[in-house]
Protein backbone atom coordinates (compact mmCIF):
# COMPACT_ATOMS: atom_id res chain seq x y z
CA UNK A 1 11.33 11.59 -6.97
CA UNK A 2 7.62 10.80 -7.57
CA UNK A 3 6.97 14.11 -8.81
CA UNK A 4 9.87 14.38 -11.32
CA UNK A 5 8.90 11.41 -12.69
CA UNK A 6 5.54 12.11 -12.43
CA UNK A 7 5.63 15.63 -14.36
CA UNK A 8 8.21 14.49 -16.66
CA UNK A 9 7.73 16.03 -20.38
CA UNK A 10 6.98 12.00 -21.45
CA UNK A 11 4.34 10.68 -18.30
CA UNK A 12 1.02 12.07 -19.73
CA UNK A 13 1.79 12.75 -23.45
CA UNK A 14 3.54 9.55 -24.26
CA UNK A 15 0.83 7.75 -26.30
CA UNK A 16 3.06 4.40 -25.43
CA UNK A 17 2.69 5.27 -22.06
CA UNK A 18 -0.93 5.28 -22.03
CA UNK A 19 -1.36 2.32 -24.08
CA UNK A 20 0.91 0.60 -21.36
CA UNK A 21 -1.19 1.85 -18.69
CA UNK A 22 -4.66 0.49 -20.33
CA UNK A 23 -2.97 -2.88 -21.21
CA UNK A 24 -2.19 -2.88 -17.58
CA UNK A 25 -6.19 -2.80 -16.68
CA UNK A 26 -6.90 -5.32 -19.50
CA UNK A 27 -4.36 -7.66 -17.74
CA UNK A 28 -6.08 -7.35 -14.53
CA UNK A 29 -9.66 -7.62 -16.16
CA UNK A 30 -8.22 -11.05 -18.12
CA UNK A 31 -6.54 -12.72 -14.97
CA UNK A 32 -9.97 -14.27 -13.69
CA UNK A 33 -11.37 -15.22 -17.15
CA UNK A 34 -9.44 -18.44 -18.70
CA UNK A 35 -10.30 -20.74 -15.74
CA UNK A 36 -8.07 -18.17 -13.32
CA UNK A 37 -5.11 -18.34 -15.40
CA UNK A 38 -4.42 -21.81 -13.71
CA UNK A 39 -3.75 -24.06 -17.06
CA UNK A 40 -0.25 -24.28 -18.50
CA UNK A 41 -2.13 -22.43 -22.15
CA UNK A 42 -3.64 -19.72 -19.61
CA UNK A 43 -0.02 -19.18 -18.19
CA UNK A 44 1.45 -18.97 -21.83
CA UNK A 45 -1.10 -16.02 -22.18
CA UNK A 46 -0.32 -13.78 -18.85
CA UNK A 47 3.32 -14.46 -19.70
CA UNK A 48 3.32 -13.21 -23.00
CA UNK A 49 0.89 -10.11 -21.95
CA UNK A 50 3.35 -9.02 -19.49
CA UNK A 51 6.34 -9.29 -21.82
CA UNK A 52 4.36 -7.18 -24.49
CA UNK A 53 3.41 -4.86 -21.50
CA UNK A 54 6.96 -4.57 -20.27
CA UNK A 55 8.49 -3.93 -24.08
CA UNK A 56 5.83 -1.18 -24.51
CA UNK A 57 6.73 0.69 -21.09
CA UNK A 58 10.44 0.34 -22.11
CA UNK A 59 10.03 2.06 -25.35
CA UNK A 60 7.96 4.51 -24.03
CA UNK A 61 10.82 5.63 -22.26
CA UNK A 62 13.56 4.71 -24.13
CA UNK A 63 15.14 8.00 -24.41
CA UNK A 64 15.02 8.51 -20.57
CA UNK A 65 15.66 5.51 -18.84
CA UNK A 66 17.42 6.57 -16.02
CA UNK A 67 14.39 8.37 -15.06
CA UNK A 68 12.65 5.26 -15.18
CA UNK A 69 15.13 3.43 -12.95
CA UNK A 70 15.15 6.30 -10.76
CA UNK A 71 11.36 6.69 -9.63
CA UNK A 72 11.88 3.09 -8.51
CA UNK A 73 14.29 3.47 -5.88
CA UNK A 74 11.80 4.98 -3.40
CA UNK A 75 10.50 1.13 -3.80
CA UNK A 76 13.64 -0.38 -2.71
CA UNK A 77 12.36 -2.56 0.03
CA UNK A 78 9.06 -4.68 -1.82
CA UNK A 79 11.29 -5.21 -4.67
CA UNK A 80 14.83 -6.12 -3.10
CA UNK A 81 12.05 -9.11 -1.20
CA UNK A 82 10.13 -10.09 -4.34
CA UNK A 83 13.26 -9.99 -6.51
CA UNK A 84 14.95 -12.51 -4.18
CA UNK A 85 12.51 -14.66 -4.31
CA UNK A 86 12.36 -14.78 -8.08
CA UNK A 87 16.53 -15.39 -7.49
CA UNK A 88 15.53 -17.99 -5.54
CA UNK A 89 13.35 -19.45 -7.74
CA UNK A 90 15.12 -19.91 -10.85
CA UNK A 91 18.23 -21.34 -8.41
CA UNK A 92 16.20 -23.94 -8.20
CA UNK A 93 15.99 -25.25 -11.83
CA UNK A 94 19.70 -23.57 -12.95
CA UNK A 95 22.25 -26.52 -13.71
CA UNK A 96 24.27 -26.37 -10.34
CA UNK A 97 27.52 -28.59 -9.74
CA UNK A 98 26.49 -31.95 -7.60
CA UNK A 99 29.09 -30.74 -4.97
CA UNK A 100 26.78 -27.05 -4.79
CA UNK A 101 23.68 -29.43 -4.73
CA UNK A 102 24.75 -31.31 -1.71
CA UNK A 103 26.34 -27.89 0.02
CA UNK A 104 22.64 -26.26 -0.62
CA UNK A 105 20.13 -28.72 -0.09
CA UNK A 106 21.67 -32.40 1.17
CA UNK A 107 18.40 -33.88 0.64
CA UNK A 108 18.03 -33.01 -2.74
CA UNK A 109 21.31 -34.39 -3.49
CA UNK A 110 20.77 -37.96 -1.81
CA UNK A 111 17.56 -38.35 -3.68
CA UNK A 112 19.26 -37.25 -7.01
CA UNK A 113 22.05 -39.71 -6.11
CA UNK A 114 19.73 -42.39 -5.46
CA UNK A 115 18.09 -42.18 -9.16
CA UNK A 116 21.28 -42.23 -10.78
CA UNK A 117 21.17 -38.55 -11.79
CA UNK A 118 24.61 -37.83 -10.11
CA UNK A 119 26.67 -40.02 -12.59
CA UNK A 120 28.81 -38.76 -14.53
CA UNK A 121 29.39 -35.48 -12.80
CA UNK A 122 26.25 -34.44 -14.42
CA UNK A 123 24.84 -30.99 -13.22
CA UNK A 124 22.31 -30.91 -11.10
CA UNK A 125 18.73 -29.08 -9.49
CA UNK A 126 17.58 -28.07 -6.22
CA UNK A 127 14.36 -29.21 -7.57
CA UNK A 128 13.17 -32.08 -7.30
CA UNK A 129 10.48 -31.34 -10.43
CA UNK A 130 12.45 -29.34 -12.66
CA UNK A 131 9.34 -28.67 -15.17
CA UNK A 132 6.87 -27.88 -13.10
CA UNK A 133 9.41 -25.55 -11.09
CA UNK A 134 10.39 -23.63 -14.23
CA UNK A 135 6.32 -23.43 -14.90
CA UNK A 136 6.81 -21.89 -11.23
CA UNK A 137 9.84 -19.50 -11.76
CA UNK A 138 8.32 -18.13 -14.88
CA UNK A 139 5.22 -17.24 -13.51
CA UNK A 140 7.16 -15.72 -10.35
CA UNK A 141 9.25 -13.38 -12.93
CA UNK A 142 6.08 -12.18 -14.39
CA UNK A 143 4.60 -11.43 -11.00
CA UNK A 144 7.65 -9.52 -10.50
CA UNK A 145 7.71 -7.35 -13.43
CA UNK A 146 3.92 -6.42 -13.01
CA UNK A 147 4.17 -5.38 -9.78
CA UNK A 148 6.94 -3.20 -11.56
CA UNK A 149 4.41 -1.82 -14.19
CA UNK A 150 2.22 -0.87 -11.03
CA UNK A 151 4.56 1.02 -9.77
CA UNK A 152 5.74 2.84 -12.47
CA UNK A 153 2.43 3.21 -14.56
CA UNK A 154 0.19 3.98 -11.52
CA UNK A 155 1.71 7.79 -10.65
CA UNK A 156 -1.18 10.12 -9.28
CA UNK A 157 -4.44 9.86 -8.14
CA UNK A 158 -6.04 9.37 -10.96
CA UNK A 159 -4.50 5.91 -12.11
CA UNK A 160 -4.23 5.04 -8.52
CA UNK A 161 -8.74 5.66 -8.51
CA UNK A 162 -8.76 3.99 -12.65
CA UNK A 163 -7.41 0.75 -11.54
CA UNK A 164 -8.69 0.14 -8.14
CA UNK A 165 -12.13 0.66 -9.99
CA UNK A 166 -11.05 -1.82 -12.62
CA UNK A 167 -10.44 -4.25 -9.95
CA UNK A 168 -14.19 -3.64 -8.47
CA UNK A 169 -16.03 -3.88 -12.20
CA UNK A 170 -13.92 -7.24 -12.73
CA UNK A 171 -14.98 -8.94 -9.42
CA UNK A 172 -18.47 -7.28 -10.08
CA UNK A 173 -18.33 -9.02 -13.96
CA UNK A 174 -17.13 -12.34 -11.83
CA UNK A 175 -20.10 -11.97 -9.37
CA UNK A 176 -22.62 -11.56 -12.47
CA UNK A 177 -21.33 -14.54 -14.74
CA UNK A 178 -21.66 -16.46 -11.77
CA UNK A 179 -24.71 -15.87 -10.60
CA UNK A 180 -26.28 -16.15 -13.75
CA UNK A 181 -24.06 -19.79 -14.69
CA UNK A 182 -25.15 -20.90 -11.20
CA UNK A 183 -29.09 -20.10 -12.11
CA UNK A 184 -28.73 -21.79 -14.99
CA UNK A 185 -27.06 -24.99 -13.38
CA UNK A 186 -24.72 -25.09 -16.52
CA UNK A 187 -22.78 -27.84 -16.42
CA UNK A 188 -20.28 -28.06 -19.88
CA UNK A 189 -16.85 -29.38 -21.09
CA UNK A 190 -14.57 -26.48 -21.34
CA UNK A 191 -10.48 -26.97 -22.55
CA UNK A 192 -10.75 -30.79 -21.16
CA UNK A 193 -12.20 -30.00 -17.57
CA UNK A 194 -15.34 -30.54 -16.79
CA UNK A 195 -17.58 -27.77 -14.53
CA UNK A 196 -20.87 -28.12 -12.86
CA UNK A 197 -21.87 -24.74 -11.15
CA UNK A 198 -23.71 -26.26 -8.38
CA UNK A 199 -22.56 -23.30 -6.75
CA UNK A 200 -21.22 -19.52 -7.69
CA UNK A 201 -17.81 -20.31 -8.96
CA UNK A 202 -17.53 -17.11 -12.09
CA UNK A 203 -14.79 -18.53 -14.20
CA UNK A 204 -12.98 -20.15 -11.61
CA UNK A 205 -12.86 -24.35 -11.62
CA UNK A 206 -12.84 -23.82 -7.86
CA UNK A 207 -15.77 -22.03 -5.85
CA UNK A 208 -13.16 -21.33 -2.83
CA UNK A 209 -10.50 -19.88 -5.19
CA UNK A 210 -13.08 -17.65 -6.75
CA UNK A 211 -14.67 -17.25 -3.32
CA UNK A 212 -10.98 -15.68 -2.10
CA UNK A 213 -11.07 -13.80 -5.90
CA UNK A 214 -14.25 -11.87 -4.35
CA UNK A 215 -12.30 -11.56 -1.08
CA UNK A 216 -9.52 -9.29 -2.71
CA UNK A 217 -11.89 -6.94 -4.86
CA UNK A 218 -14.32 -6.52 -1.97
CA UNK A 219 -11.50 -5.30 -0.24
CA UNK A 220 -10.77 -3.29 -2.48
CA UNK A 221 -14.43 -1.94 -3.35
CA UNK A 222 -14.57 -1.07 0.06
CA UNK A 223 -11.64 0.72 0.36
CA UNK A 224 -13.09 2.89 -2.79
CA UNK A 225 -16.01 3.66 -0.50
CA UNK A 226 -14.19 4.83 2.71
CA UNK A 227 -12.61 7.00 -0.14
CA UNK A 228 -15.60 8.39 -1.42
CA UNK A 229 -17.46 8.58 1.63
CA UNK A 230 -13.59 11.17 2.80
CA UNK A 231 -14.96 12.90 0.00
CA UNK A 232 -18.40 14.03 1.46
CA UNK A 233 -19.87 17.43 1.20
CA UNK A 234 -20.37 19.89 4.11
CA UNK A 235 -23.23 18.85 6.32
CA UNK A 236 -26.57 19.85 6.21
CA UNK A 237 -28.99 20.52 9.28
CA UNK A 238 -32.65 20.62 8.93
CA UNK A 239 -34.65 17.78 7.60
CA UNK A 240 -34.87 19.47 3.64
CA UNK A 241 -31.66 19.55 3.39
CA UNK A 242 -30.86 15.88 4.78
CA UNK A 243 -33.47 14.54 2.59
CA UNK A 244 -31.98 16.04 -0.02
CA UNK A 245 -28.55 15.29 0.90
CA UNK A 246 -30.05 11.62 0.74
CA UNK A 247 -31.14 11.78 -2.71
CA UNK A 248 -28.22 12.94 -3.76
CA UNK A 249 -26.18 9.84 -2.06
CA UNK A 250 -28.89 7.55 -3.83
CA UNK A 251 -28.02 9.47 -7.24
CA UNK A 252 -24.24 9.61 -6.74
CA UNK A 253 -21.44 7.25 -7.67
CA UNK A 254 -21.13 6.77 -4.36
CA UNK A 255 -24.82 4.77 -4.46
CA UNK A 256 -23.50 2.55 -7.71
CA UNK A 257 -20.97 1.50 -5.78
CA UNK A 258 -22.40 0.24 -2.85
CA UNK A 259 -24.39 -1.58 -5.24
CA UNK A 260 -22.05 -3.50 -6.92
CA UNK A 261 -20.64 -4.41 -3.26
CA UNK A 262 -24.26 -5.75 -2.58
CA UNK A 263 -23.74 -8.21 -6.27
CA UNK A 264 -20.04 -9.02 -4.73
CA UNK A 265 -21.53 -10.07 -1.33
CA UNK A 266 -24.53 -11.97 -3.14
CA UNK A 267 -21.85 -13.91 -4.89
CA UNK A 268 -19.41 -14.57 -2.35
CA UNK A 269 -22.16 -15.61 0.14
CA UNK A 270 -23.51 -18.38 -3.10
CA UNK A 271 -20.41 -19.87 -3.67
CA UNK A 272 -21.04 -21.32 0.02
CA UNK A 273 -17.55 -21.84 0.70
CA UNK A 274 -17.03 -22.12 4.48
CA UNK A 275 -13.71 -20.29 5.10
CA UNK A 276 -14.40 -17.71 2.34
CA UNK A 277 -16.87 -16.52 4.15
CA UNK A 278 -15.49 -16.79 7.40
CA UNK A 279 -12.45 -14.59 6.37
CA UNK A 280 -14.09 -11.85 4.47
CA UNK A 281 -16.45 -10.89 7.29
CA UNK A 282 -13.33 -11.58 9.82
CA UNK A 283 -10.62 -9.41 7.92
CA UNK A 284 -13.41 -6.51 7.63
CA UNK A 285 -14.39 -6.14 11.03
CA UNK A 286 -11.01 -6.74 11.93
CA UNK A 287 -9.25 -3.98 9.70
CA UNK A 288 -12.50 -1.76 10.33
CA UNK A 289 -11.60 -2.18 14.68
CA UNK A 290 -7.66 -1.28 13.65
CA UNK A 291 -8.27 1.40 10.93
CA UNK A 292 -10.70 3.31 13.58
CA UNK A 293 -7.57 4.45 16.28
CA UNK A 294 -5.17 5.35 12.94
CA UNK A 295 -8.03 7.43 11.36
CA UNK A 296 -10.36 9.39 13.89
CA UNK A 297 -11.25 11.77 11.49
CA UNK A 298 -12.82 9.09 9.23
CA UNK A 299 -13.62 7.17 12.07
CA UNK A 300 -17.83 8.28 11.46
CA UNK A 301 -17.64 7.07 8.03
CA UNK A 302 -15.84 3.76 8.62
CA UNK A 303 -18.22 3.20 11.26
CA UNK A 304 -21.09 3.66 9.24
CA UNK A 305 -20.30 1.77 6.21
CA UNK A 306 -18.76 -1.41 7.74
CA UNK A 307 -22.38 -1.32 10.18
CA UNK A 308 -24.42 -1.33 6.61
CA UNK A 309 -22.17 -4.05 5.38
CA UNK A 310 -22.93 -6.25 8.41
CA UNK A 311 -26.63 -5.35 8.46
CA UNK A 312 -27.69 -5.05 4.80
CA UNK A 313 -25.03 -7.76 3.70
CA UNK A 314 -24.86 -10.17 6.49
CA UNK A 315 -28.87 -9.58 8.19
CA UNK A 316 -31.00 -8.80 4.73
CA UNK A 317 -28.90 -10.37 1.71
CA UNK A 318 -27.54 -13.35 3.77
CA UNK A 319 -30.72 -14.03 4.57
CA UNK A 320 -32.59 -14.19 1.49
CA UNK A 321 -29.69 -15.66 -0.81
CA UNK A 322 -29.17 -18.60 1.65
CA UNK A 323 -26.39 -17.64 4.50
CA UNK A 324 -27.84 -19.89 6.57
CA UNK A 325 -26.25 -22.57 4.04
CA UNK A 326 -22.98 -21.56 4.79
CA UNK A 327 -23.70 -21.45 8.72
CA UNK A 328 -25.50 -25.28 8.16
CA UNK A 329 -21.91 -26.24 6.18
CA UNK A 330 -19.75 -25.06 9.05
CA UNK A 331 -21.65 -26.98 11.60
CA UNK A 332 -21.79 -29.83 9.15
CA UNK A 333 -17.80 -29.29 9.42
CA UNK A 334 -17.82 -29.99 13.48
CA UNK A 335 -20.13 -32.81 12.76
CA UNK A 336 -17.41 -34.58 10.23
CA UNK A 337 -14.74 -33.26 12.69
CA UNK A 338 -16.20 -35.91 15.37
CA UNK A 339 -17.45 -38.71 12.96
CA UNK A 340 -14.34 -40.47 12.96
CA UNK A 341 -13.91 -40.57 9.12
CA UNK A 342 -17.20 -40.35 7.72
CA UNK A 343 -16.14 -37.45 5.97
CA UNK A 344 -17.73 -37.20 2.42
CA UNK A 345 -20.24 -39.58 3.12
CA UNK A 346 -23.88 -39.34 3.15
CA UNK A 347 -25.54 -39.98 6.45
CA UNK A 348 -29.06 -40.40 7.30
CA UNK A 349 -29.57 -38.47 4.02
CA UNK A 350 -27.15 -35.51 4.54
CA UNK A 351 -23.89 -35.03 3.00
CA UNK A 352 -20.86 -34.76 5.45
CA UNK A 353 -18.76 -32.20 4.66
CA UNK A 354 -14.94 -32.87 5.56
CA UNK A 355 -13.48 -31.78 8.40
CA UNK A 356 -10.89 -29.03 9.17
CA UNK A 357 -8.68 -31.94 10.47
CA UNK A 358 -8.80 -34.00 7.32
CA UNK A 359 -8.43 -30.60 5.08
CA UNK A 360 -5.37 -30.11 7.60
CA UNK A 361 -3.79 -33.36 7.01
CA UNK A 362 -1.56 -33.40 4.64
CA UNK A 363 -0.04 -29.82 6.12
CA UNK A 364 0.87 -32.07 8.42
CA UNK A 365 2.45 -34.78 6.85
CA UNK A 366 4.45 -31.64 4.70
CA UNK A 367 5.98 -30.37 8.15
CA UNK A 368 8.38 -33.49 7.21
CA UNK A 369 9.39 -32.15 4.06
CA UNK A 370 10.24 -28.77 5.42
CA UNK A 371 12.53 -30.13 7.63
CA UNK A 372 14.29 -32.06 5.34
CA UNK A 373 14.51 -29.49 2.30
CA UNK A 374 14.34 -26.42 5.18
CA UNK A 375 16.47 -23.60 3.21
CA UNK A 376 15.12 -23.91 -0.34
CA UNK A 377 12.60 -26.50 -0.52
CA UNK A 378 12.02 -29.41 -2.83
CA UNK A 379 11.66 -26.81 -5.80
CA UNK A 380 8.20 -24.81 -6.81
CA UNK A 381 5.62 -27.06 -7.96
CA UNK A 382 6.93 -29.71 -6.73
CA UNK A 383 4.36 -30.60 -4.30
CA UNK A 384 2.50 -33.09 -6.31
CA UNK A 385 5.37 -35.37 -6.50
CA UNK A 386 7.10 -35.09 -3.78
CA UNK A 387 4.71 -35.69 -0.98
CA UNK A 388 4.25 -39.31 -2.18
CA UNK A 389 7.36 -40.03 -0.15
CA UNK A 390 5.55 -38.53 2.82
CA UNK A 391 2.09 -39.82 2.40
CA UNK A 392 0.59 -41.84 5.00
CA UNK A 393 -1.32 -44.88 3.85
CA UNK A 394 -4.41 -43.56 5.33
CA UNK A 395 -4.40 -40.21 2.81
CA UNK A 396 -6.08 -42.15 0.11
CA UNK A 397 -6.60 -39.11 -1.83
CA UNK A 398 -4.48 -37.39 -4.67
CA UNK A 399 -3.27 -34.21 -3.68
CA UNK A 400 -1.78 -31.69 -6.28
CA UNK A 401 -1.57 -29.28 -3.35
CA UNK A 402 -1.56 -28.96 0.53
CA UNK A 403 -4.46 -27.00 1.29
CA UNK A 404 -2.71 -24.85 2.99
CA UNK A 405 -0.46 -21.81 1.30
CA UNK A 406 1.99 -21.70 4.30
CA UNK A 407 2.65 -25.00 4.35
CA UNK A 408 3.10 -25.47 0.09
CA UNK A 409 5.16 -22.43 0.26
CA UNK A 410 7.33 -23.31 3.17
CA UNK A 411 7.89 -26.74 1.44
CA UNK A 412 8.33 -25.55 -2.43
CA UNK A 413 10.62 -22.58 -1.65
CA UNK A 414 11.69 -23.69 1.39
CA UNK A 415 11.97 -21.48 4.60
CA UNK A 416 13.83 -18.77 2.61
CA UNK A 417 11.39 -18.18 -0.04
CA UNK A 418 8.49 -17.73 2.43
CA UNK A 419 10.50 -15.84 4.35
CA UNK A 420 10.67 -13.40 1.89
CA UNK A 421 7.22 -12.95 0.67
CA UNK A 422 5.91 -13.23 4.57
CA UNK A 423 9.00 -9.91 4.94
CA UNK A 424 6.74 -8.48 1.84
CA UNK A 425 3.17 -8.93 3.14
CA UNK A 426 3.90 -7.62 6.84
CA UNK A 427 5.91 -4.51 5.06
CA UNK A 428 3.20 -3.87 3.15
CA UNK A 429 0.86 -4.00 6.12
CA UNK A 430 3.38 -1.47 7.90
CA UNK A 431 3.27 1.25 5.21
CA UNK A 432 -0.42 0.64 5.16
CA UNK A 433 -0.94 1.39 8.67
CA UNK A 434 1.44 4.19 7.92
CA UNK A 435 -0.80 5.50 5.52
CA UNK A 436 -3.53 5.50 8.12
CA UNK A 437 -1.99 7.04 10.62
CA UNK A 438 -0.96 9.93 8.56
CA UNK A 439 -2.15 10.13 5.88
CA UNK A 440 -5.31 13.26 5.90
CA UNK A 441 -6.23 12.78 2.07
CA UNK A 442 -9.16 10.21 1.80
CA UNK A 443 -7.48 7.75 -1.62
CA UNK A 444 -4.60 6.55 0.04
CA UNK A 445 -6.22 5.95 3.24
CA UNK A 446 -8.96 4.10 1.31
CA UNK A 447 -6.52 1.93 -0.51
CA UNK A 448 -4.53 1.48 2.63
CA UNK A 449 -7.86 -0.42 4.32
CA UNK A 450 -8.24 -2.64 0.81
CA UNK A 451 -4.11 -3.99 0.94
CA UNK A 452 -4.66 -4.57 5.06
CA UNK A 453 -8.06 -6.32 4.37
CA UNK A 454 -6.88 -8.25 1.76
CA UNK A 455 -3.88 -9.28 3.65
CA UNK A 456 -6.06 -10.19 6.50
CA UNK A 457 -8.28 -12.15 4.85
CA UNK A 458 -5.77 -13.99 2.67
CA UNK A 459 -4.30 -14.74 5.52
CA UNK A 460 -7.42 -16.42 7.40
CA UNK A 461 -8.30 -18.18 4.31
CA UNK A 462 -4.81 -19.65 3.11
CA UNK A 463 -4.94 -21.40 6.39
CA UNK A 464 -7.08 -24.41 4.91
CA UNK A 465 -6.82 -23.32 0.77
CA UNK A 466 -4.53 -22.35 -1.61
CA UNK A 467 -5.35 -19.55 -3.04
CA UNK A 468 -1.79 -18.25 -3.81
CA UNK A 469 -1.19 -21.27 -6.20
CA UNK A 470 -4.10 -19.63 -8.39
CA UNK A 471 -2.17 -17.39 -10.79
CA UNK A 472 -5.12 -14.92 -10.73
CA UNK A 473 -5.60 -14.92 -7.45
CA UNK A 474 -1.70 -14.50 -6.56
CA UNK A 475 -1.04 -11.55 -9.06
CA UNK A 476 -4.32 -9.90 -7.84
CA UNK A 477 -3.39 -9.92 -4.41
CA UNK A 478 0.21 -8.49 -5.76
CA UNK A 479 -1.24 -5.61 -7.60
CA UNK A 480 -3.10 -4.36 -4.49
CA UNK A 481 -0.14 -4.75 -2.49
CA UNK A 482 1.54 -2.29 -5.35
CA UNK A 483 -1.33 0.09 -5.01
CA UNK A 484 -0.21 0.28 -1.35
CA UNK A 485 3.37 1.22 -1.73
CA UNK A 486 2.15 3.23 -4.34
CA UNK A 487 -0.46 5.34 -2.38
CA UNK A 488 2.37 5.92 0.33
CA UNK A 489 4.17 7.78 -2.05
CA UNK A 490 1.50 9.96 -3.53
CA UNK A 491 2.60 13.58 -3.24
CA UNK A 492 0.51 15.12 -0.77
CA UNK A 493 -0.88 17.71 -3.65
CA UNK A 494 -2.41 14.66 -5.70
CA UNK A 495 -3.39 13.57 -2.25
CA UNK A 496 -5.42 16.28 -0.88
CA UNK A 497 -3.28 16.19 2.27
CA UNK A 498 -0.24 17.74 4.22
CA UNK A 499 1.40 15.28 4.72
CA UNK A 500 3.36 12.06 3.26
CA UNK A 501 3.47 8.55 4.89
């Protein structure tokens, strides 16, 4: 089906098309810039970007929709899982009889009941914070739809290449405004919220959110090298022809890119965030160990880039940007972790960073509100509110969210909502290592290693953050889950292979 559509007299000659295609990359390139996309006049933005983006595609192919339709039932699976959550999503904020609301989510209804909501036979939510959850569902629906545009936009090899790169020049363009706002030590008023860049933050208000921002387009600029690196030239022997096999490399776009993963890394290791760190090295040695088994052939290459990542990343520019800052703020960690609560303060000169248990905290207190709103939570959003039933006296702090994306996801959408975007990740990582396995051409395998790496390291990092509660961070992560599904169904032509995963 990929090729029909693909070949179809309207894919490359439909100027609509096209325009859809590079409104696509200017969506990805804006995500990061209006403070992440995480203020309610940000979200207004993406919203109506991905409505304009979704008209366009339609009229592009209004004359053959059902070809359109068609080329996306090979994607049954990611978007049966990401459509039910969006179901879910907006069930919690649609008028539902107060008998439904007690069948569905008893908890819900007794605190409903309690305010005085129930009178009346008025109709009630699932959610507990109807605004903020609609804030939520909307946002969901757009996710939804552009992971649709990936998948029917992005149809050979060359769109699949186009906006993987995007995705590297945009975290490069985050890496650079950073580094030069953080050697500046700006510190300004911008829309109401104030920012100090005492570290590398790019446009972010958060240096961890921006830190797992450079997680996702690492992953993905390294999956662009493995690609490139597929892509080598016979071998040379003799020493002429190696040194000028070398100059070549140092005159190729192979050498610009590595580059621009040396800027990424700079960045990434400045913003000094602890986990950040800690799950970008993790997910890349730990993807590069899997990857090595599913890909023999590549095996040399993957070998030799993730060993110059560690040495000339982790040994040279860790070294002289300050890694040893990030190692000093993880031990400060285990120090705060045993100072029974001095947490934040300054002792004997030094500042005490928190500890993982006090970042883990209020996940803890929020295991109570899963099990009292287990099916679909207390409504998306709804955090904020809600977990001032369940704070402990001793959390003095305001907390708009958990620190902790299981745990915020497992209580806003209850068990069934993560459910279904945990069923979406772990597919994606199955047709990834898919991909791998059998997969010869060197694209596809390339951005099979960025979705698994990204996964990984999402993973490590949501642990103590909440990085999927950043809208750019979120639809990022999306898109290069898209790319996946989307490289498994590359024709093998486009491919360079023989076969199809």
């Amino acid at each position: 089906m990929v090729e029909t559509f693909s070949k179809h007299k309207l894919s490359e000659h439909n100027r609509l098309d096209r325009w859809a295609f590079n409104g696509l990359l200017c969506l990805v390139v804006w995500l990061p810039l209006p403070l992440a996309s995480n203020r309610s006049w940000a979200i207004g933005i993406l919203l109506a970007m991905v409505a304009l983006l979704s008209v366009t595609v339609v009229l592009a192919w209004r004359r053959d929709l059902p070809v359109l339709l068609a080329s996306l039932r090979q994607y049954r699976l990611p978007l049966l899982l990401l459509g039910a959550f969006v179901a879910c999503a907006f069930l919690q904020v649609a008028p539902l009889p107060a008998a439904w609301v007690a069948w569905l989510s008893p908890a819900s209804f007794q605190l409903q009941q309690a305010a005085g909501l129930a009178a009346g036979g008025a109709p009630l939510h699932l959610s507990l914070d109807v605004y903020q959850s609609r804030i939520v569902a909307s946002l969901s629906c757009a996710y939804f739809f552009v992971f649709v545009l990936v998948l029917l936009l992005v149809r050979d090899k060359r769109r699949l290449d186009r906006l993987a790169q995007v995705l590297v020049w945009s975290g490069l363009a985050q890496a650079i405004i950073g580094v030069l706002l953080f050697s500046a030590g700006a510190h300004y008023r911008l829309f109401f919220y104030e920012l100090l860049h005492a570290n590398v933050m790019g446009t972010f208000a958060n240096r961890n959110h921006f830190a797992g921002y450079m997680e996702l387009t690492l992953a993905v600029g390294i999956g662009l090298m493995l690609a490139r690196l597929g892509n080598s030239g016979p071998s040379y022997s003799g020493w002429r022809h190696r040194v000028a096999s070398g100059m070549q490399f140092l005159l190729s776009p192979k050498m610009r890119l590595r580059l621009m993963l040396v800027i990424m890394v700079i960045a990434l290791v400045l913003t000094r965030s602890r986990m950040g760190n800690t799950a970008f090295f993790a997910a890349m040695l730990i993807v590069g160990l899997i990857s090595l088994p599913l890909s023999w052939r590549a095996a040399p290459a993957t070998v030799a880039l993730i060993t110059s990542l560690v040495i000339v990343d982790v040994v040279l520019v860790g070294t002289w940007v300050g890694l040893d800052k990030v190692v000093s703020r993880i031990d400060e960690t285990t120090l705060a972790a045993s100072g029974q609560g001095n947490a934040g303060k300054v002792i004997n000169g030094k500042h005490v960073e928190d500890s993982v248990e006090e970042r883990l905290l209020p996940a803890r207190y929020t295991v109570q509100m899963i099990s009292d709103f287990p099916v679909f939570g207390t409504g998306g959003g709804s955090f904020y509110t809600t977990f001032t039933r369940y704070r402990p006296p001793e959390i003095v702090g305001y907390y708009d969210h958990v620190h902790n994306d299981y745990a915020e996801i497992a209580s806003d959408h209850g068990l069934l909502g993560g459910g279904l975007l945990a069923a979406l990740v772990l597919a994606t990582f199955g047709i990834s290592l898919k991909i791998m396995l059998k997969r010869r051409s060197s694209l596809p395998r390339g951005i099979a290693f960025a979705a698994m790496m990204s996964t990984v390291a999402l993973a490590i990092h949501s642990s103590v953050d909440f990085n999927l509660q950043i809208p750019a961070n979120a639809l990022t992560f999306l898109i290069i889950l898209a790319l996946a599904w989307v490289a498994a169904r590359l024709p093998s032509q486009q491919g360079g292979g023989q076969r199809r995963a």
